[in-house]
PDB file of N, CA and C in Angstrom:
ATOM      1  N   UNK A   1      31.842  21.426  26.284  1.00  0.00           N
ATOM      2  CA  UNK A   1      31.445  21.656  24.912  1.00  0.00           C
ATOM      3  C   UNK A   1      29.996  22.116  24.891  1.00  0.00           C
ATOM      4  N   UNK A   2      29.973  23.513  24.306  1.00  0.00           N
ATOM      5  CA  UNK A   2      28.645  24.067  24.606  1.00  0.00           C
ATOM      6  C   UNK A   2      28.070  23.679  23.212  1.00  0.00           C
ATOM      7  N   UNK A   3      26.660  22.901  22.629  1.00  0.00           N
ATOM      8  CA  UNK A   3      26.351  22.851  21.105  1.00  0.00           C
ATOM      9  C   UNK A   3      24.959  22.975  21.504  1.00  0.00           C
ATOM     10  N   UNK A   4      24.490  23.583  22.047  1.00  0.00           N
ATOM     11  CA  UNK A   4      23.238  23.769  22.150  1.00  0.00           C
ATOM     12  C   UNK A   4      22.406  24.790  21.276  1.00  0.00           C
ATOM     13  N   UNK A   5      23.397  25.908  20.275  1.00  0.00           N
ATOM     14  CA  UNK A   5      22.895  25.874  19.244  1.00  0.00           C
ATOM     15  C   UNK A   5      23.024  25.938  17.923  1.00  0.00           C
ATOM     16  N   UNK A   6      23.426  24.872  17.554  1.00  0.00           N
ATOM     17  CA  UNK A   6      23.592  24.185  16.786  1.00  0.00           C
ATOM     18  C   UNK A   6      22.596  22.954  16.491  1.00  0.00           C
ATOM     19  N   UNK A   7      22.363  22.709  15.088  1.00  0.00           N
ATOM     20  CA  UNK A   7      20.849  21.547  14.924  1.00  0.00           C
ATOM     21  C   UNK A   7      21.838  20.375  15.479  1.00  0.00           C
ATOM     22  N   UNK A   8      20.384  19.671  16.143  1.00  0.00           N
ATOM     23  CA  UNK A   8      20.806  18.384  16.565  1.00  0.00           C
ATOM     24  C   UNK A   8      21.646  17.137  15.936  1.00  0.00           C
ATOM     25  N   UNK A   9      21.492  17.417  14.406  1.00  0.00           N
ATOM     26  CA  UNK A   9      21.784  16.249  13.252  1.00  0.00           C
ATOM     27  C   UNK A   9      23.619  16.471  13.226  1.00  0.00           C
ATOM     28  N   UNK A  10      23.780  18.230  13.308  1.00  0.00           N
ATOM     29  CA  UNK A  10      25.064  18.491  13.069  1.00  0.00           C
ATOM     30  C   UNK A  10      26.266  18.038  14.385  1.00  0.00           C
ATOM     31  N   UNK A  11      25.746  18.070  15.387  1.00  0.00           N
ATOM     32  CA  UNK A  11      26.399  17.482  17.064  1.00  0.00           C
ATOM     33  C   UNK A  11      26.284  15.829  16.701  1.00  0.00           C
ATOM     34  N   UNK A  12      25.065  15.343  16.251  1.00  0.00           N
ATOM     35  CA  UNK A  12      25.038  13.862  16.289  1.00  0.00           C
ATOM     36  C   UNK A  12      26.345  13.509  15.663  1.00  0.00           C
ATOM     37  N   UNK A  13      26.658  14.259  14.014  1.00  0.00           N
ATOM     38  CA  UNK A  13      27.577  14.035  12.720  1.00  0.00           C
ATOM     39  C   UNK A  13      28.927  14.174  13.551  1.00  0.00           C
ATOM     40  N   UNK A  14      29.030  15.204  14.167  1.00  0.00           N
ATOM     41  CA  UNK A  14      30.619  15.465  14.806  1.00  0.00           C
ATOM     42  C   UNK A  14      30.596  15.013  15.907  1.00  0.00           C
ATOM     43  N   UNK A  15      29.965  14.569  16.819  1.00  0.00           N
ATOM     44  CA  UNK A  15      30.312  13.269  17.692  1.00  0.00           C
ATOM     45  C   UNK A  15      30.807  11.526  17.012  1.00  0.00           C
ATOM     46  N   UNK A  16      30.322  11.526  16.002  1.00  0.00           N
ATOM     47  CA  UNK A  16      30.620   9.733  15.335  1.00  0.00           C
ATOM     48  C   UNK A  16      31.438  10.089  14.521  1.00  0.00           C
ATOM     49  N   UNK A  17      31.888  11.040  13.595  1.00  0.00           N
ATOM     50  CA  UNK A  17      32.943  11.455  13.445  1.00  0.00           C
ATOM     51  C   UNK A  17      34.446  11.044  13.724  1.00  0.00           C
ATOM     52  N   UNK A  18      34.113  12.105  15.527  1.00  0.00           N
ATOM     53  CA  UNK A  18      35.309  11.820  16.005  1.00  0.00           C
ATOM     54  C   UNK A  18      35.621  10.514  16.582  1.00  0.00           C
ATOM     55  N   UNK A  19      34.435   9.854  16.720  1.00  0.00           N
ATOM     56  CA  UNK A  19      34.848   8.368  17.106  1.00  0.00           C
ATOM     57  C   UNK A  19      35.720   7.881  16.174  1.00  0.00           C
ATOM     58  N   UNK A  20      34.813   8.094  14.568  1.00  0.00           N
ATOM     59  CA  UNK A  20      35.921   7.223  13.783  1.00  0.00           C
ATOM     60  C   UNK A  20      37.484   7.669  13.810  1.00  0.00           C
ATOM     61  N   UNK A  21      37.643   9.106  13.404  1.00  0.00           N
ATOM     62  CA  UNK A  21      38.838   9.313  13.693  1.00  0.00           C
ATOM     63  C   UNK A  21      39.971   8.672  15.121  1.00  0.00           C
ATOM     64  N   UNK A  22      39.344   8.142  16.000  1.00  0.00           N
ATOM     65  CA  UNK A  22      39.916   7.652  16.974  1.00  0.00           C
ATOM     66  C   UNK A  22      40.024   8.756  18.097  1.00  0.00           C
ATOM     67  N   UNK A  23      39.494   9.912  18.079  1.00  0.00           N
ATOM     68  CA  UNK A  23      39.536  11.011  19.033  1.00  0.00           C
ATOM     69  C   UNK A  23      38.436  10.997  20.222  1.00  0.00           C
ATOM     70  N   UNK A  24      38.695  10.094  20.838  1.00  0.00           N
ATOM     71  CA  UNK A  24      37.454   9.568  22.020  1.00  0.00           C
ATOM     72  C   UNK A  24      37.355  10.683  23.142  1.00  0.00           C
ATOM     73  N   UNK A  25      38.267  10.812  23.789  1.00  0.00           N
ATOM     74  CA  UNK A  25      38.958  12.057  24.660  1.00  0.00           C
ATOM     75  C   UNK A  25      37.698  13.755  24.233  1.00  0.00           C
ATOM     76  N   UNK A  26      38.083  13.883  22.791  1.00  0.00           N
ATOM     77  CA  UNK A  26      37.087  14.660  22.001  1.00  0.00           C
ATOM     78  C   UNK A  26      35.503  14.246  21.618  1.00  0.00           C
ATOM     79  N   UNK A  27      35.093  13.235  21.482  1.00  0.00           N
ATOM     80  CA  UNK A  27      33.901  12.588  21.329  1.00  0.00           C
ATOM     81  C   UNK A  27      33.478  12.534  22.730  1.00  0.00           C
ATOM     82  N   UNK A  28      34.019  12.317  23.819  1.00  0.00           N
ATOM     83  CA  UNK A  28      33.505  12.293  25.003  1.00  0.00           C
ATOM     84  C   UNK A  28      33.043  13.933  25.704  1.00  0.00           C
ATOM     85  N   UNK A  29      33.518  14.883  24.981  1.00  0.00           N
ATOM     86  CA  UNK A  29      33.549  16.041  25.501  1.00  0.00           C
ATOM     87  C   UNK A  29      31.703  16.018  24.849  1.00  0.00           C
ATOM     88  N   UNK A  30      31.266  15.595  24.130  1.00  0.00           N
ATOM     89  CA  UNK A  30      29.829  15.907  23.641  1.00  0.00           C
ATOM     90  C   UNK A  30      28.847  15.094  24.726  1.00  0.00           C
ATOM     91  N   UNK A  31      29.129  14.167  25.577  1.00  0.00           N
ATOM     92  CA  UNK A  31      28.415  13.692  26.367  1.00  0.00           C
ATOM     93  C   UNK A  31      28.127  14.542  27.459  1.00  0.00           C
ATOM     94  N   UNK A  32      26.623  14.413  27.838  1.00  0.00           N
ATOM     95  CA  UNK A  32      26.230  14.766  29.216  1.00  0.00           C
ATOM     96  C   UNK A  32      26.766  14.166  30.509  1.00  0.00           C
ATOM     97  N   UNK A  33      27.276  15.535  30.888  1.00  0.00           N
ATOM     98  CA  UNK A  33      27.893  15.386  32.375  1.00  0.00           C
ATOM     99  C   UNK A  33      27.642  13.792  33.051  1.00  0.00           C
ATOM    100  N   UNK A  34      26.269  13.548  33.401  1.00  0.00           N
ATOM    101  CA  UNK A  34      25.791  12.351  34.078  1.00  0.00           C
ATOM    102  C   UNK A  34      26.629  11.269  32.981  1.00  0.00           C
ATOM    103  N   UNK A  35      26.914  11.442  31.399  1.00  0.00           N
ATOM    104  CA  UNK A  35      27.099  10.185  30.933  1.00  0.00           C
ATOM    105  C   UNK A  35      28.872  10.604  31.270  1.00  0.00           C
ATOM    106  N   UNK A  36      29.179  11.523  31.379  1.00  0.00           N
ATOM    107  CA  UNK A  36      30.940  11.049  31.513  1.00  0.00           C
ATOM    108  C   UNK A  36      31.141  10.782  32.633  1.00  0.00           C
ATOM    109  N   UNK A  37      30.376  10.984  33.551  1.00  0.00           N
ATOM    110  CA  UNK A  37      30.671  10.151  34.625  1.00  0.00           C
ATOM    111  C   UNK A  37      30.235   8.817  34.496  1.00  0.00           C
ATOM    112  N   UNK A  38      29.336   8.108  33.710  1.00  0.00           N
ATOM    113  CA  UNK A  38      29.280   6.927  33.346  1.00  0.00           C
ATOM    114  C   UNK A  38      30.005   6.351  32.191  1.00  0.00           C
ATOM    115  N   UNK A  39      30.513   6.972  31.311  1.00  0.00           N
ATOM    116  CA  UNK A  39      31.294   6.392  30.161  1.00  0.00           C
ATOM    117  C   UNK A  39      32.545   7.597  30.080  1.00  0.00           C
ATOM    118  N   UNK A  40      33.957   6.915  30.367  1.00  0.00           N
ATOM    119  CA  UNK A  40      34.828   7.323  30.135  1.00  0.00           C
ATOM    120  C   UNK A  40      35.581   7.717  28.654  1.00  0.00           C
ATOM    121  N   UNK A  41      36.521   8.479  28.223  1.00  0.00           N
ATOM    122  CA  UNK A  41      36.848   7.807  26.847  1.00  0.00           C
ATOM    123  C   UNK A  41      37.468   6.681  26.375  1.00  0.00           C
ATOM    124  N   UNK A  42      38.073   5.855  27.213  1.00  0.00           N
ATOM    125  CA  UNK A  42      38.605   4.814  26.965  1.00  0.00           C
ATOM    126  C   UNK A  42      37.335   3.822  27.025  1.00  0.00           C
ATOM    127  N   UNK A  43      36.346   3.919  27.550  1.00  0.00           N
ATOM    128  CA  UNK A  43      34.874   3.233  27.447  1.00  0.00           C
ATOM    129  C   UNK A  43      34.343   3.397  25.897  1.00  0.00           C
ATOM    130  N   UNK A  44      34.192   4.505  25.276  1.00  0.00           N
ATOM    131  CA  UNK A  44      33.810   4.651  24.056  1.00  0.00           C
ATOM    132  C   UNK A  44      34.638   3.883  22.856  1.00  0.00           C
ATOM    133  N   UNK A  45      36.036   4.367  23.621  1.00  0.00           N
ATOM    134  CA  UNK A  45      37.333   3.073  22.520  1.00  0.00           C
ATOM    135  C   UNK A  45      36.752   1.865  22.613  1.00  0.00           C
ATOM    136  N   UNK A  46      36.271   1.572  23.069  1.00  0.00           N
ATOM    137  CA  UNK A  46      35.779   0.053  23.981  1.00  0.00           C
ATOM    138  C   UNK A  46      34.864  -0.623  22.880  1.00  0.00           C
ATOM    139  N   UNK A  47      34.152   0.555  23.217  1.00  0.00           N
ATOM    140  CA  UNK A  47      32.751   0.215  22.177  1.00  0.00           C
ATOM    141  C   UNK A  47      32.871   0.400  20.970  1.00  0.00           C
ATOM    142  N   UNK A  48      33.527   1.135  20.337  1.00  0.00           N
ATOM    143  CA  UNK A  48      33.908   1.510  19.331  1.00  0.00           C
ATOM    144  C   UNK A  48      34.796   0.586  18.713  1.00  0.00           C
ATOM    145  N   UNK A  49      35.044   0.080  19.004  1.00  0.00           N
ATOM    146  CA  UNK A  49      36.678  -0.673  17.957  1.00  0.00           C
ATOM    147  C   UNK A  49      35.710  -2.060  18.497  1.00  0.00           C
ATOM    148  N   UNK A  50      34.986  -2.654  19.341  1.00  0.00           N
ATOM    149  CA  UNK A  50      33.824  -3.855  19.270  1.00  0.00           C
ATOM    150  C   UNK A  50      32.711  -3.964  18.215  1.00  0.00           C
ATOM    151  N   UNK A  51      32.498  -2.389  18.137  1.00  0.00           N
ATOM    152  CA  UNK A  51      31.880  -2.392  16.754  1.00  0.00           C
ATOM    153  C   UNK A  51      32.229  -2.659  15.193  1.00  0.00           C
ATOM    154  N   UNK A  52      33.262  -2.204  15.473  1.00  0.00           N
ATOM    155  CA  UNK A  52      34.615  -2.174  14.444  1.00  0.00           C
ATOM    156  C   UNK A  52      35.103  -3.871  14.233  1.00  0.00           C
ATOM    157  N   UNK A  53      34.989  -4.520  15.013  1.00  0.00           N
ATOM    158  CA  UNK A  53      35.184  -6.023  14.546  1.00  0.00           C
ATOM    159  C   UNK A  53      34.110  -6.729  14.206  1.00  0.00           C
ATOM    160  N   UNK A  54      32.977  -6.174  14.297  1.00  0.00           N
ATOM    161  CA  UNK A  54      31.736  -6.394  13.428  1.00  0.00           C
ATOM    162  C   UNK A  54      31.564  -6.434  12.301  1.00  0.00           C
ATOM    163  N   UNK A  55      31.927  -4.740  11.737  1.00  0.00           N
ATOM    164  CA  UNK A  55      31.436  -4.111  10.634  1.00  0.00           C
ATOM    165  C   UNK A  55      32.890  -3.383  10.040  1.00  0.00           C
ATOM    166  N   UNK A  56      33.712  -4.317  10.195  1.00  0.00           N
ATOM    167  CA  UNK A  56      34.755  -3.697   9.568  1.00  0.00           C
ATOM    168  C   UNK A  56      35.427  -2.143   9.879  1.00  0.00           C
ATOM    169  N   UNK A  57      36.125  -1.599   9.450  1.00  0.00           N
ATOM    170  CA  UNK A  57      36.927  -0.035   9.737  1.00  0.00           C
ATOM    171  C   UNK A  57      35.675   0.819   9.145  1.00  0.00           C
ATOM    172  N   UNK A  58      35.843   1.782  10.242  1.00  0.00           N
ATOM    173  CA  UNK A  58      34.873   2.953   9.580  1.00  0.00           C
ATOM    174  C   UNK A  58      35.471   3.337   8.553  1.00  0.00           C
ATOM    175  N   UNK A  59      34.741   3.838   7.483  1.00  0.00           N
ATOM    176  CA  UNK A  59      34.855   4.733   6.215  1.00  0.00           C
ATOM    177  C   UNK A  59      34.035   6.188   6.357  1.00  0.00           C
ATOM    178  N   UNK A  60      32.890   5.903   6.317  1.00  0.00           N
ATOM    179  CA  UNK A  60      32.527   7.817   6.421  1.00  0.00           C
ATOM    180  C   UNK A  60      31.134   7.509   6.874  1.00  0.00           C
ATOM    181  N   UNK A  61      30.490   8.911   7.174  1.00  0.00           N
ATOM    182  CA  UNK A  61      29.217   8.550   7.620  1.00  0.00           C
ATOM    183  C   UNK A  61      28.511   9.000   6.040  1.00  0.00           C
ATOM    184  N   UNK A  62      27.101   8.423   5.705  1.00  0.00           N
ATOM    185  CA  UNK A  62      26.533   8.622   4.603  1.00  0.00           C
ATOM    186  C   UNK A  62      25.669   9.681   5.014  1.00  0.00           C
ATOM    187  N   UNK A  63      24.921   9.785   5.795  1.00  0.00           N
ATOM    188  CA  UNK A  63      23.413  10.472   6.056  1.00  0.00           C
ATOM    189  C   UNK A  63      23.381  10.589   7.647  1.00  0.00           C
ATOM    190  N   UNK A  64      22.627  12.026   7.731  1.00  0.00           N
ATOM    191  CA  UNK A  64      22.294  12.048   9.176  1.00  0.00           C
ATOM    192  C   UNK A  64      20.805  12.505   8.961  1.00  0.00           C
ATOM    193  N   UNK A  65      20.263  11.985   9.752  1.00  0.00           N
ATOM    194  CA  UNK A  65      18.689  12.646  10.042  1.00  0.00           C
ATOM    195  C   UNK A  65      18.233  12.146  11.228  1.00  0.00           C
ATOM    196  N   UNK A  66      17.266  13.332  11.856  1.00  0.00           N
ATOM    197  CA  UNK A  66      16.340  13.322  12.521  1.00  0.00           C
ATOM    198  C   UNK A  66      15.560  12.248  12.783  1.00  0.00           C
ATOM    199  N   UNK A  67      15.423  11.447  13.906  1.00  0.00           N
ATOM    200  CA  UNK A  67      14.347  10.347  13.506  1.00  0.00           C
ATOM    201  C   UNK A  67      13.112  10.444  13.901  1.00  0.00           C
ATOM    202  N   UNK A  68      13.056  11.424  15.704  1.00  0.00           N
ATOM    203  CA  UNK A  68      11.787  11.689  16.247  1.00  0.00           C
ATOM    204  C   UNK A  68      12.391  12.471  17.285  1.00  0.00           C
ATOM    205  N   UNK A  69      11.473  13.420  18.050  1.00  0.00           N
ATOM    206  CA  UNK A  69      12.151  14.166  19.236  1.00  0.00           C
ATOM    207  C   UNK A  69      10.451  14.295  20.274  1.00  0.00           C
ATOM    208  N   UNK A  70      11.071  14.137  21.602  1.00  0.00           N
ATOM    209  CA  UNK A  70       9.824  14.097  22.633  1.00  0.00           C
ATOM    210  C   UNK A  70      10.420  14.649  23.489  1.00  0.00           C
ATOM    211  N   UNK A  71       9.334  15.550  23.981  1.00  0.00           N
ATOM    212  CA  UNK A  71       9.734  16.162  24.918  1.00  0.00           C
ATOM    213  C   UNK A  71      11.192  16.935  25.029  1.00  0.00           C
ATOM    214  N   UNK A  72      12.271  16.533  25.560  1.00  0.00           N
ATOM    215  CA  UNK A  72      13.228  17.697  25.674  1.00  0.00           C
ATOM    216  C   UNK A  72      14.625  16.613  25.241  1.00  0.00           C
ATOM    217  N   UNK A  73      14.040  15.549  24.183  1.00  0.00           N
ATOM    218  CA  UNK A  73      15.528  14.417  23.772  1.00  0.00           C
ATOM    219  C   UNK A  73      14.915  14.631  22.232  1.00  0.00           C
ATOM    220  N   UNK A  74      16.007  14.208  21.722  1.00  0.00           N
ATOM    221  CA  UNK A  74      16.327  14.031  20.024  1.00  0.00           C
ATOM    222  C   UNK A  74      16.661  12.615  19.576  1.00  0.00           C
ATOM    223  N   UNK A  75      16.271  12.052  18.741  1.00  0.00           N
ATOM    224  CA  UNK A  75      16.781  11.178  18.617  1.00  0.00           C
ATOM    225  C   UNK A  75      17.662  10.628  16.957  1.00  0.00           C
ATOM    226  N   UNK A  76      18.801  10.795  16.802  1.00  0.00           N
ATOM    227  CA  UNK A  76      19.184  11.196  15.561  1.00  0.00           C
ATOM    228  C   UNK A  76      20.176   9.764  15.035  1.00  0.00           C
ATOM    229  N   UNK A  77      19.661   9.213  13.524  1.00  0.00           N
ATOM    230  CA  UNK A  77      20.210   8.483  13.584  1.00  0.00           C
ATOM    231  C   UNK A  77      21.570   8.979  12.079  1.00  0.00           C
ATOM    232  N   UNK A  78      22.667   8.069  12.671  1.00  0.00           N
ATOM    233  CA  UNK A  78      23.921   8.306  11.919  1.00  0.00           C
ATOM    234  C   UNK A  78      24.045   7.362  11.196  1.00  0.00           C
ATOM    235  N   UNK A  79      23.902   7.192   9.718  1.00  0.00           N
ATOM    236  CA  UNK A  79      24.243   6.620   8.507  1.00  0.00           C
ATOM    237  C   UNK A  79      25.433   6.228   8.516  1.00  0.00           C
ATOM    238  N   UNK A  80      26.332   5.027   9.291  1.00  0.00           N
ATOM    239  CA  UNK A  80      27.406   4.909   8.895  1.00  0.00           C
ATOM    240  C   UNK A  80      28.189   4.240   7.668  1.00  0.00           C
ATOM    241  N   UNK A  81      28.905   4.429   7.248  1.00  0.00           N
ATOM    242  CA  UNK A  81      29.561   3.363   6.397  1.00  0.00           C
ATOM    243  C   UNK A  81      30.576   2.754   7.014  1.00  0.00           C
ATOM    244  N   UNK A  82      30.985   1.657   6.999  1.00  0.00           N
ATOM    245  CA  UNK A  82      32.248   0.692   7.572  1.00  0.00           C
ATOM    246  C   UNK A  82      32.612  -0.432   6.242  1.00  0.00           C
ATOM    247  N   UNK A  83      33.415  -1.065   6.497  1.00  0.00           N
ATOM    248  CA  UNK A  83      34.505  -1.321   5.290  1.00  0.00           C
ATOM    249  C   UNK A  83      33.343  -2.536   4.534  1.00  0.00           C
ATOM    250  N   UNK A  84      32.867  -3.478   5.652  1.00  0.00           N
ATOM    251  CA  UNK A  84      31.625  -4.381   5.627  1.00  0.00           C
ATOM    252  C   UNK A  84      30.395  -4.184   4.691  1.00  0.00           C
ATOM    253  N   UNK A  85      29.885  -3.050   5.889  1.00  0.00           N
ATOM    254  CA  UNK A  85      28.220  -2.887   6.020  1.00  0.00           C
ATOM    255  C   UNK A  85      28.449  -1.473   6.081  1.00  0.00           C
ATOM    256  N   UNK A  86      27.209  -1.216   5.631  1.00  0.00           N
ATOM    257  CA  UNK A  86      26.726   0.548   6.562  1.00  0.00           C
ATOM    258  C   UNK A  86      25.435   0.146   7.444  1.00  0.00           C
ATOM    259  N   UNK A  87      25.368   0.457   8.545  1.00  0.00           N
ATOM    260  CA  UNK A  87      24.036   0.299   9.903  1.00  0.00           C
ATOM    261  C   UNK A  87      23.724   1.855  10.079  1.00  0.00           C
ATOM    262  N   UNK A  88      23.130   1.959  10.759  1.00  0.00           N
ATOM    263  CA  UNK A  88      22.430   3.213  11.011  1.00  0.00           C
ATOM    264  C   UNK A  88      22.992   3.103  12.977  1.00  0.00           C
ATOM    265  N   UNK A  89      23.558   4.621  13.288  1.00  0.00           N
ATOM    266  CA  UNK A  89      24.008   4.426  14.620  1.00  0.00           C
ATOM    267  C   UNK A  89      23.000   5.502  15.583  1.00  0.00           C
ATOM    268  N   UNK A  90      22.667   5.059  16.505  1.00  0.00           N
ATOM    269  CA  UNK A  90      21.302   6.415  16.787  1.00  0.00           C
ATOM    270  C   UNK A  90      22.030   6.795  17.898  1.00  0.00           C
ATOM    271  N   UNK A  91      21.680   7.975  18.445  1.00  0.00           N
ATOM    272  CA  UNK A  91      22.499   9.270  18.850  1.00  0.00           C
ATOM    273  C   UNK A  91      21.412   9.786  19.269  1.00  0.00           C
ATOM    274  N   UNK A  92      21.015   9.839  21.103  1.00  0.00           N
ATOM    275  CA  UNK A  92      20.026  10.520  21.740  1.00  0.00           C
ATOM    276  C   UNK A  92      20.656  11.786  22.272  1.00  0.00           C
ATOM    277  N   UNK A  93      20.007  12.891  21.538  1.00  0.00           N
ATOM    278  CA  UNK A  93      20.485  14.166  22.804  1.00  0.00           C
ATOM    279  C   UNK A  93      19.342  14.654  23.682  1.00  0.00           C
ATOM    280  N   UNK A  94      19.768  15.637  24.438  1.00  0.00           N
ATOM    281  CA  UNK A  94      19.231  16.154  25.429  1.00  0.00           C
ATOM    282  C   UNK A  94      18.609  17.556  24.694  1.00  0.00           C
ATOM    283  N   UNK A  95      18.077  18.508  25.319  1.00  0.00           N
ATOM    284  CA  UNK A  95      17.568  19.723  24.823  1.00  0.00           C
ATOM    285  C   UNK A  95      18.542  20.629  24.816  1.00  0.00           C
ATOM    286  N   UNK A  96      19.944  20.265  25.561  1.00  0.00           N
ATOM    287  CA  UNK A  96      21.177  21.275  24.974  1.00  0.00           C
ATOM    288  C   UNK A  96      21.769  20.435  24.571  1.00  0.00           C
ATOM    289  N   UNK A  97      21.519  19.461  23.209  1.00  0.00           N
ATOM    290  CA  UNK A  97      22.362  19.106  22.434  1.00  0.00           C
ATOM    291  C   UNK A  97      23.517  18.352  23.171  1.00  0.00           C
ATOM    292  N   UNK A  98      23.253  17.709  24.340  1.00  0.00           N
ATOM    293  CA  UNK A  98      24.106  16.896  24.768  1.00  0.00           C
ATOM    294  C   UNK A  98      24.215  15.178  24.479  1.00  0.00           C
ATOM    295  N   UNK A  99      25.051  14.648  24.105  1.00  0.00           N
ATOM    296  CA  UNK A  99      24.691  13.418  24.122  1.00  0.00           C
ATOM    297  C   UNK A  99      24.135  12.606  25.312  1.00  0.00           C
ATOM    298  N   UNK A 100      23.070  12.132  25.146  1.00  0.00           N
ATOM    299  CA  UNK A 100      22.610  11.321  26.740  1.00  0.00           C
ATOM    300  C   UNK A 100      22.005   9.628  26.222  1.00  0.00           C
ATOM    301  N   UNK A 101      22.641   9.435  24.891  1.00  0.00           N
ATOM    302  CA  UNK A 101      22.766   7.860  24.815  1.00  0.00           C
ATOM    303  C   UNK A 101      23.543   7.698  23.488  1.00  0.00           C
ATOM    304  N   UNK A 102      24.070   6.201  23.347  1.00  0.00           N
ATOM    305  CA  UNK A 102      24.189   6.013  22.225  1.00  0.00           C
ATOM    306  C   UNK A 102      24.488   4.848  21.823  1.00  0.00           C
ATOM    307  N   UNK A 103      23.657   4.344  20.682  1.00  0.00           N
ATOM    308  CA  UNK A 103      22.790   2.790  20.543  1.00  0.00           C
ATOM    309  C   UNK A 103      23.952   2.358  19.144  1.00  0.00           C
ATOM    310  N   UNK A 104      25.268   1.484  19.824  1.00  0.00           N
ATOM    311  CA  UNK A 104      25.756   1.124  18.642  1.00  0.00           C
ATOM    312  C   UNK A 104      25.123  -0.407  18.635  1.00  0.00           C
ATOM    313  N   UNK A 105      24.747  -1.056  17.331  1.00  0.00           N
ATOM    314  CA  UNK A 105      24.211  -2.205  17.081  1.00  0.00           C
ATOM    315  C   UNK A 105      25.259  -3.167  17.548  1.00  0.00           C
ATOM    316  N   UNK A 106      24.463  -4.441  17.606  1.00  0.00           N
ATOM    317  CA  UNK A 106      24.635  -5.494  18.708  1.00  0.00           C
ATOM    318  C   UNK A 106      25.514  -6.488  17.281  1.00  0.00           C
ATOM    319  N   UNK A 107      24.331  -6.636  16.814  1.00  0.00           N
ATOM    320  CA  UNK A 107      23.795  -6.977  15.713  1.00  0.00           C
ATOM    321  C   UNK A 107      23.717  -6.492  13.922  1.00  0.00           C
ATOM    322  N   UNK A 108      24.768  -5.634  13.945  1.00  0.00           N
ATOM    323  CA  UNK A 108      24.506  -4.486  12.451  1.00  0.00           C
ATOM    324  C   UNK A 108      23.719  -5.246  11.140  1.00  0.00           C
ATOM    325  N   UNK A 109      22.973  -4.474  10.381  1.00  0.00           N
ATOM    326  CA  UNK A 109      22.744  -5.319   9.597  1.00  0.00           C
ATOM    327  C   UNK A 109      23.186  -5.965   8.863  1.00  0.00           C
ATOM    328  N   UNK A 110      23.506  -7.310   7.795  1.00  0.00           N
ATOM    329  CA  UNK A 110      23.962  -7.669   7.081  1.00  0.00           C
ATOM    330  C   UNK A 110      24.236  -6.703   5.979  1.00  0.00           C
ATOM    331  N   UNK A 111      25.171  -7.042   4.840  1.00  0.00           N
ATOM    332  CA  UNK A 111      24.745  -6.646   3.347  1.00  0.00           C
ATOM    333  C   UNK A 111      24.454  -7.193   2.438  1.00  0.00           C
ATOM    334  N   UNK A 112      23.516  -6.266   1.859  1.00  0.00           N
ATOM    335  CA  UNK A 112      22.333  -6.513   1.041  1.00  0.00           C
ATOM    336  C   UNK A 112      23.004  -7.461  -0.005  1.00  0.00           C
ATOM    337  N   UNK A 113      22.184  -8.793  -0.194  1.00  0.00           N
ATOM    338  CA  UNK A 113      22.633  -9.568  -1.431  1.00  0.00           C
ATOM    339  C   UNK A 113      22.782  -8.641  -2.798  1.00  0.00           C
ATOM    340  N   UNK A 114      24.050  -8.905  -3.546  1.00  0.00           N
ATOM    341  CA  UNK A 114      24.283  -8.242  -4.576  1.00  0.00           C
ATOM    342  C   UNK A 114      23.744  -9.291  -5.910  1.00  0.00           C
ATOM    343  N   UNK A 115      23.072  -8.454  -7.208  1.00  0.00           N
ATOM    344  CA  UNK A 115      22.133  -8.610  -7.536  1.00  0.00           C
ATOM    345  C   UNK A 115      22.291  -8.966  -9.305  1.00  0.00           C
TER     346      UNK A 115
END
């Protein structure tokens, strides 16, 4: 999967995407070489549906933005919504828009006392 040009925010959006949809196989195609040899797609199911008993079923993502970029990585975080909570999911790429991390919370945040 070549997305190197394409903005970084739009690769972050259609990588978590396809997670939610359950298309890991496809979400894995956005990782850097070095990470599919470290994370399989059945690794991302892994993580993904662990997150998912956290924060409930994904629903949609709200917002993507930019958070900071150094040197030749991006670091983009994904606004999710889940049935729960919405957390913010951050999404490191590389300088061709490859995925080369990705920080699902341990911990998501609570939701906000209603008022």
């Amino acid at each position: 999967f070549d997305a190197s040009d394409q903005p970084a925010e739009t690769v972050a959006r259609q990588f978590v995407d396809l997670l939610g949809q359950g298309r890991y196989i496809s979400a894995a195609s956005f990782l850097s070489a070095g990470m599919q040899a470290e994370i399989r797609p059945s690794d991302l199911q892994i993580k993904w549906q662990r997150l998912q008993r956290l924060t409930g079923d994904y629903v949609a993502i709200r917002q993507v933005f930019r958070s900071e970029a150094s040197g030749d990585q991006k670091l983009v975080l994904v606004r999710t919504e889940f049935r729960r909570i919405t957390d913010n999911l951050y999404v490191i790429l590389d300088g061709r828009n490859q995925v080369i991390g990705v920080d699902f919370p341990i911990e998501p945040n609570a939701p906000a006392p209603s008022r």
